[in-house]
Protein backbone atom coordinates (compact mmCIF):
# COMPACT_ATOMS: atom_id res chain seq x y z
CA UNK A 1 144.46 218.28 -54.37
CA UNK A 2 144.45 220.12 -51.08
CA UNK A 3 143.73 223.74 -51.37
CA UNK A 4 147.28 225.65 -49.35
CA UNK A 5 148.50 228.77 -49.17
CA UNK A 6 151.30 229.32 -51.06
CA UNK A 7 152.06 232.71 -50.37
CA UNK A 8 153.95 232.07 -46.62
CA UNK A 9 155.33 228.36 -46.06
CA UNK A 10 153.93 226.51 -43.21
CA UNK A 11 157.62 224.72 -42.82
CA UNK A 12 160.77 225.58 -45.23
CA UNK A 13 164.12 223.85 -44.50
CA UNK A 14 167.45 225.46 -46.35
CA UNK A 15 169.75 223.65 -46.94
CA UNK A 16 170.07 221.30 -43.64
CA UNK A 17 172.38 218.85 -42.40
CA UNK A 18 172.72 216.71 -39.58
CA UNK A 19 175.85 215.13 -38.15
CA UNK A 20 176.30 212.97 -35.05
CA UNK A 21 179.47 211.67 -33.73
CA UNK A 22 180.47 208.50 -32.63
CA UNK A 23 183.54 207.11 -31.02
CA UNK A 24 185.16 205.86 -34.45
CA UNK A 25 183.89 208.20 -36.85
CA UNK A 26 181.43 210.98 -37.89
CA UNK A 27 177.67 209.92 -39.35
CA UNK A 28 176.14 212.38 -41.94
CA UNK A 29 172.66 211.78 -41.23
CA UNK A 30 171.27 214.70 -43.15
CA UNK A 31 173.17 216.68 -46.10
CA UNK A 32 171.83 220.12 -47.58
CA UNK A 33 167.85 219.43 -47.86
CA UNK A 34 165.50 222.10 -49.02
CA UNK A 35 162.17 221.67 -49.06
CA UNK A 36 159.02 223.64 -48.37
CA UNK A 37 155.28 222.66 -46.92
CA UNK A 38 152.17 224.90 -48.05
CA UNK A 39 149.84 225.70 -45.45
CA UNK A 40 147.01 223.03 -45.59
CA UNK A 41 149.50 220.11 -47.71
CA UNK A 42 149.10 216.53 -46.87
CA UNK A 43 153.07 215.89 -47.67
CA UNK A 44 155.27 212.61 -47.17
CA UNK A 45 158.71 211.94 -46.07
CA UNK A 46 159.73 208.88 -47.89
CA UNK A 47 162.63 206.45 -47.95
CA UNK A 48 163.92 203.52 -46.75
CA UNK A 49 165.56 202.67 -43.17
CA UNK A 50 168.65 204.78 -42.50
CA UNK A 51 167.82 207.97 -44.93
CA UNK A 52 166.88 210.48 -42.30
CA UNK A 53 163.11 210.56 -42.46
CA UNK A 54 162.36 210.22 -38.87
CA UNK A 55 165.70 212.66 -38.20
CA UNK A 56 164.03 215.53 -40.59
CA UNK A 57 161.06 215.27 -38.89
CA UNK A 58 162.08 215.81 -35.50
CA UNK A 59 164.24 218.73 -36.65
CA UNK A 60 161.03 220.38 -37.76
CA UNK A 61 159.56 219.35 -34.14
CA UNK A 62 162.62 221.45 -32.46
CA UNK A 63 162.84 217.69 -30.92
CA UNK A 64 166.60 218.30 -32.40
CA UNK A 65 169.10 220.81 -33.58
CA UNK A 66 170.58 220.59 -37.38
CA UNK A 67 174.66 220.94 -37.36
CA UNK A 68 173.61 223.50 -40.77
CA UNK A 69 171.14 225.18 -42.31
CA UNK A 70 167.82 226.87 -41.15
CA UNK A 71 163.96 225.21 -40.43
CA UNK A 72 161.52 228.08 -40.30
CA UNK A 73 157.69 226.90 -39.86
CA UNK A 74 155.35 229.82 -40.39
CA UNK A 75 158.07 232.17 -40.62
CA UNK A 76 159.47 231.44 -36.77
CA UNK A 77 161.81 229.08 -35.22
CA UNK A 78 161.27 225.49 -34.79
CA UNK A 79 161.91 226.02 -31.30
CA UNK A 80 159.28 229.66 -31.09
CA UNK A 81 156.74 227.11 -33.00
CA UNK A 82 157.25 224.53 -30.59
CA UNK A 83 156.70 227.05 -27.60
CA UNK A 84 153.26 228.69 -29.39
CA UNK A 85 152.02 224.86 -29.63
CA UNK A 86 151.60 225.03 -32.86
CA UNK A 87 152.57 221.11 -33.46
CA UNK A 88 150.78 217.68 -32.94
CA UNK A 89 152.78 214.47 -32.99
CA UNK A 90 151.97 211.08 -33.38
CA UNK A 91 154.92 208.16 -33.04
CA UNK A 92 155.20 204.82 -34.41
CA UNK A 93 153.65 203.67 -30.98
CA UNK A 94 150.98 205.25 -29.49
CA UNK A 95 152.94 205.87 -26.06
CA UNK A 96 149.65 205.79 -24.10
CA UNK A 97 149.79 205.41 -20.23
CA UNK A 98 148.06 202.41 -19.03
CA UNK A 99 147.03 203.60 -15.55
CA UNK A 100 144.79 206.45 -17.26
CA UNK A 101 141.40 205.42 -19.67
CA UNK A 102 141.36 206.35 -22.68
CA UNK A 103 139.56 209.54 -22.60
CA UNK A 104 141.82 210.75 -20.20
CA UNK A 105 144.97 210.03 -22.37
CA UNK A 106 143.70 211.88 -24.85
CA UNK A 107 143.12 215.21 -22.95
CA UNK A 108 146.29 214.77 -20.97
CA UNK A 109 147.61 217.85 -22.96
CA UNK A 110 144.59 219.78 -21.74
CA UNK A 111 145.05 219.05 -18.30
CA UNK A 112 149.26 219.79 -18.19
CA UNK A 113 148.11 223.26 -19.49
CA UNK A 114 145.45 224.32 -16.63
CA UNK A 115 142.23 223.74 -18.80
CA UNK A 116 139.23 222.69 -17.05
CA UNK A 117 137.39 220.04 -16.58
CA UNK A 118 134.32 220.93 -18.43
CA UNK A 119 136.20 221.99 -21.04
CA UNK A 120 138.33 218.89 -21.15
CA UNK A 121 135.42 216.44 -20.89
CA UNK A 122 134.00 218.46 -24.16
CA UNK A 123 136.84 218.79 -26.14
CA UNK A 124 137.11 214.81 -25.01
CA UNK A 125 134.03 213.71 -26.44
CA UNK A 126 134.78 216.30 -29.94
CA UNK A 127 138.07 214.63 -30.48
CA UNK A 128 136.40 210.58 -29.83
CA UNK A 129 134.12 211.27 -32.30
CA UNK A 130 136.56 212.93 -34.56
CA UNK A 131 138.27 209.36 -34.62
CA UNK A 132 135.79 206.78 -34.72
CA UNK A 133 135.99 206.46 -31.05
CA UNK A 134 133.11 207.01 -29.70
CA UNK A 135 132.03 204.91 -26.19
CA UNK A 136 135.56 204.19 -26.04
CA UNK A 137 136.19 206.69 -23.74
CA UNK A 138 136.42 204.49 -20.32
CA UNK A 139 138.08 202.36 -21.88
CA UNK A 140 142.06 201.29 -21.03
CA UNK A 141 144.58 201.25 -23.86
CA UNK A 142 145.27 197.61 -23.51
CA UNK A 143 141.57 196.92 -23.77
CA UNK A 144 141.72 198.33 -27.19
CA UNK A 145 143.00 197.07 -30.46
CA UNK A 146 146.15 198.38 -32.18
CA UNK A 147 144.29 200.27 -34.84
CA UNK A 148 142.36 201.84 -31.70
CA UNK A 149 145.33 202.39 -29.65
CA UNK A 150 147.16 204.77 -32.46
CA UNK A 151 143.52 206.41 -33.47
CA UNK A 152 143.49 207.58 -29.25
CA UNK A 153 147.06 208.80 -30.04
CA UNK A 154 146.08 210.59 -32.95
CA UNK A 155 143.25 212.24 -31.26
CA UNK A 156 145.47 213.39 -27.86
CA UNK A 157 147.91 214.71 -30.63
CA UNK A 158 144.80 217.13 -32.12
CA UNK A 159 143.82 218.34 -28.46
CA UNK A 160 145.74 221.76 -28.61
CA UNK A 161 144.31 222.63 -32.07
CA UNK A 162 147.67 222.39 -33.46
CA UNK A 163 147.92 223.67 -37.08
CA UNK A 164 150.68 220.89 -37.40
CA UNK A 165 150.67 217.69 -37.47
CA UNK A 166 153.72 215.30 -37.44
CA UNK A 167 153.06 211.62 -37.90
CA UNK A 168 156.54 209.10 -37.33
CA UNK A 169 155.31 206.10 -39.24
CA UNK A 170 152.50 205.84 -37.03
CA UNK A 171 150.50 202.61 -38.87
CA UNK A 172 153.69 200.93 -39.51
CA UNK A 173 153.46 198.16 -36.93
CA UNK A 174 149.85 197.11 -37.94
CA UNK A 175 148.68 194.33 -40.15
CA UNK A 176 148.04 195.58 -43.84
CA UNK A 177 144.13 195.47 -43.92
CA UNK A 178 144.56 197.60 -40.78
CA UNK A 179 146.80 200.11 -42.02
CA UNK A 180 144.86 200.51 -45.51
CA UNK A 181 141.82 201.38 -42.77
CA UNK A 182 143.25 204.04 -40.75
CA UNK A 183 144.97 205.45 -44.06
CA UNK A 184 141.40 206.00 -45.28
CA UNK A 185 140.09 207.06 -41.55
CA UNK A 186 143.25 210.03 -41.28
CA UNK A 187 142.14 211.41 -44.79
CA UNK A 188 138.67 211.40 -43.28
CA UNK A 189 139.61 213.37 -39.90
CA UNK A 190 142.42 215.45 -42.49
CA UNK A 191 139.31 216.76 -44.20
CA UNK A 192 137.61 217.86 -40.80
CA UNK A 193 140.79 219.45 -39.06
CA UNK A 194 142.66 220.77 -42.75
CA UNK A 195 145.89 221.48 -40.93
CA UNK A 196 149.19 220.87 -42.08
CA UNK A 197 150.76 217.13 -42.43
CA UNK A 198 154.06 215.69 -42.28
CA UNK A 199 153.84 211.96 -42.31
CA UNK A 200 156.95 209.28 -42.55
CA UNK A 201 156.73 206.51 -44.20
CA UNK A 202 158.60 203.78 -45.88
CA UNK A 203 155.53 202.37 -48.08
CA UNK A 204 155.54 203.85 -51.82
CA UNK A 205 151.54 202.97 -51.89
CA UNK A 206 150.74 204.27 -48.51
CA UNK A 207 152.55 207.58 -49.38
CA UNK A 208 150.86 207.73 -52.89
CA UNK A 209 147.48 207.01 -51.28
CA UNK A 210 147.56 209.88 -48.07
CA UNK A 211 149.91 212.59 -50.19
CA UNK A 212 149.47 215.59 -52.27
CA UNK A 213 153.13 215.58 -52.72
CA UNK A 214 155.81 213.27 -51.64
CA UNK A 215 159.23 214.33 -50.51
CA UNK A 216 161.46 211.12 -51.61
CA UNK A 217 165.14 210.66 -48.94
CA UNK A 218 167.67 208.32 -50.15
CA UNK A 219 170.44 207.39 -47.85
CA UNK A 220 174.31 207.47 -47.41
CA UNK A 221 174.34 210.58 -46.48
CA UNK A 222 170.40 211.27 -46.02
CA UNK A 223 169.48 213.55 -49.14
CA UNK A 224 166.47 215.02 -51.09
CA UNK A 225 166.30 212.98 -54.28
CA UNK A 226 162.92 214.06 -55.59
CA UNK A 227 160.25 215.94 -55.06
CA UNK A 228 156.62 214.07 -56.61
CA UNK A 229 153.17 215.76 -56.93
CA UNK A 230 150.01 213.33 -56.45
CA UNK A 231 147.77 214.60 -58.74
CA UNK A 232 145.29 211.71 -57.81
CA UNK A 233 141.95 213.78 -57.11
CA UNK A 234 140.32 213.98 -52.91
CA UNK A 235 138.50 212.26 -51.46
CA UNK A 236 140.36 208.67 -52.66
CA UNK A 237 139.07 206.09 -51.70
CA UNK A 238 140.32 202.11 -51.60
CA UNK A 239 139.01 201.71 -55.23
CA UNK A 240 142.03 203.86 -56.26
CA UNK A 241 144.65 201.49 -55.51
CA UNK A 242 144.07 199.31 -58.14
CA UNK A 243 143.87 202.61 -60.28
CA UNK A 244 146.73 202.80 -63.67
CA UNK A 245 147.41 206.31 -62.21
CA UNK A 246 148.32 205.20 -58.78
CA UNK A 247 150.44 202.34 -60.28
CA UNK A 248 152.20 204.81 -62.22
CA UNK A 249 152.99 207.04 -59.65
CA UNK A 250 154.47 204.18 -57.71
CA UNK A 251 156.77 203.36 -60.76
CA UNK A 252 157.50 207.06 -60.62
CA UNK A 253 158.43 206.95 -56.70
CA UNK A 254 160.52 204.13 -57.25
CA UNK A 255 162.41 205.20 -59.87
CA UNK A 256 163.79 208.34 -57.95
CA UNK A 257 165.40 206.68 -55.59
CA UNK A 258 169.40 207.72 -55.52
CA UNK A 259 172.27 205.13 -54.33
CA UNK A 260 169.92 202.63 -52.73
């Protein structure tokens, strides 16, 4: 398990809800979820399509506002984190811009906030390495690999230092042997960086695998159903999959699901 401080939570939701309006009728997205995120955790949002994983987690991005309740991260706004940098984000794609290589993708954020160039080229070379990157660099991101593309993403999302990181299903469009990979390869940089986590998923193993607990949605409206600690022990490795435990803890997931 991940050692947190659990004296000031690094994000606490009470009791939020999210509605949207449409022309015929009114959508509760989100309905009254409570949760809170130690300092340091390695958490999941789980569920399947339509339960209001990826809506929860831009809430705690300030990339929205909830119709009720309060998000707090480190005792602030979402919107005061937001503005003190304080989060990383990775998407399901890794939105990177053709025209620039890849080294200068991942220092873009660097360069929109004034920081030189010597200090851009070595925080550059730092966050390659970080990844598995390395002599990738002047590369472009359609010379590169899927796997490769979301690792750049992932390392232009660490370039402010951010204590948190928010990850929107980010392996979800890659082949299986692929995702197992970079599941391993974010635990390894996780153990490097030890900030904060918030990663959405719709794969019971993949949550399982990453999480020291997992935060289970089910949908119609978009609820908390659960709330499951990992107790599997760090660093895990592939060999744990085929583990009873980790079998067990999938039954466990799968069972909490509410109304699906």
């Amino acid at each position: 398990m991940a050692i947190v401080d659990s004296v000031v939570p690094e994000i606490e939701l009470d009791q939020v809800g999210m509605r949207y309006r449409t022309d015929s009728a009114e959508v509760v997205a989100l309905q009254q979820v409570s949760l809170s995120i130690a300092r340091g955790e390695f958490v999941s949002l789980l569920g399947p399509s339509g339960c209001g994983k990826t809506t929860l987690l831009r809430l705690m991005a300030d990339l929205l506002d909830p119709t009720g309740g309060t998000v707090r991260v480190a005792g602030k706004t979402a919107k005061e984190a937001r503005l003190s940098r304080k989060y990383g984000i990775v998407f399901q794609n890794p939105v990177l811009y053709d025209w620039r290589k890849v080294k200068q993708n991942v220092v873009l954020p660097l360069e929109m906030f004034g920081v030189n160039k010597a200090e851009r080229d070595r925080r550059a070379e730092e966050l390659l390495e970080l990844v598995g990157l390395r002599g990738f660099g002047d590369k472009y991101p359609w010379q590169l690999s899927g796997g490769m593309q979301q690792r750049a993403a992932i390392a232009r999302a660490l370039a402010m230092e951010p204590e948190i990181l928010l990850m929107d299903e980010p392996f979800s469009a890659l082949d299986e042997f692929s995702r197992e990979r970079l599941n391993e390869e974010l635990l390894s940089i996780w153990s490097k960086v030890k900030n904060t986590v918030v990663f959405v998923t719709h794969s019971i193993p993949e949550a399982v695998f990453l999480s020291d607990r997992v935060f289970v949605l089910s949908p119609h409206p978009g609820r908390l159903s659960a709330v499951v600690d990992i107790p599997l022990p760090r660093p895990r490795a592939r060999e744990m999959r085929t583990d009873p435990e980790f079998y067990r803890l999938i039954s466990r997931i799968r069972d909490s699901f509410e109304g699906v």
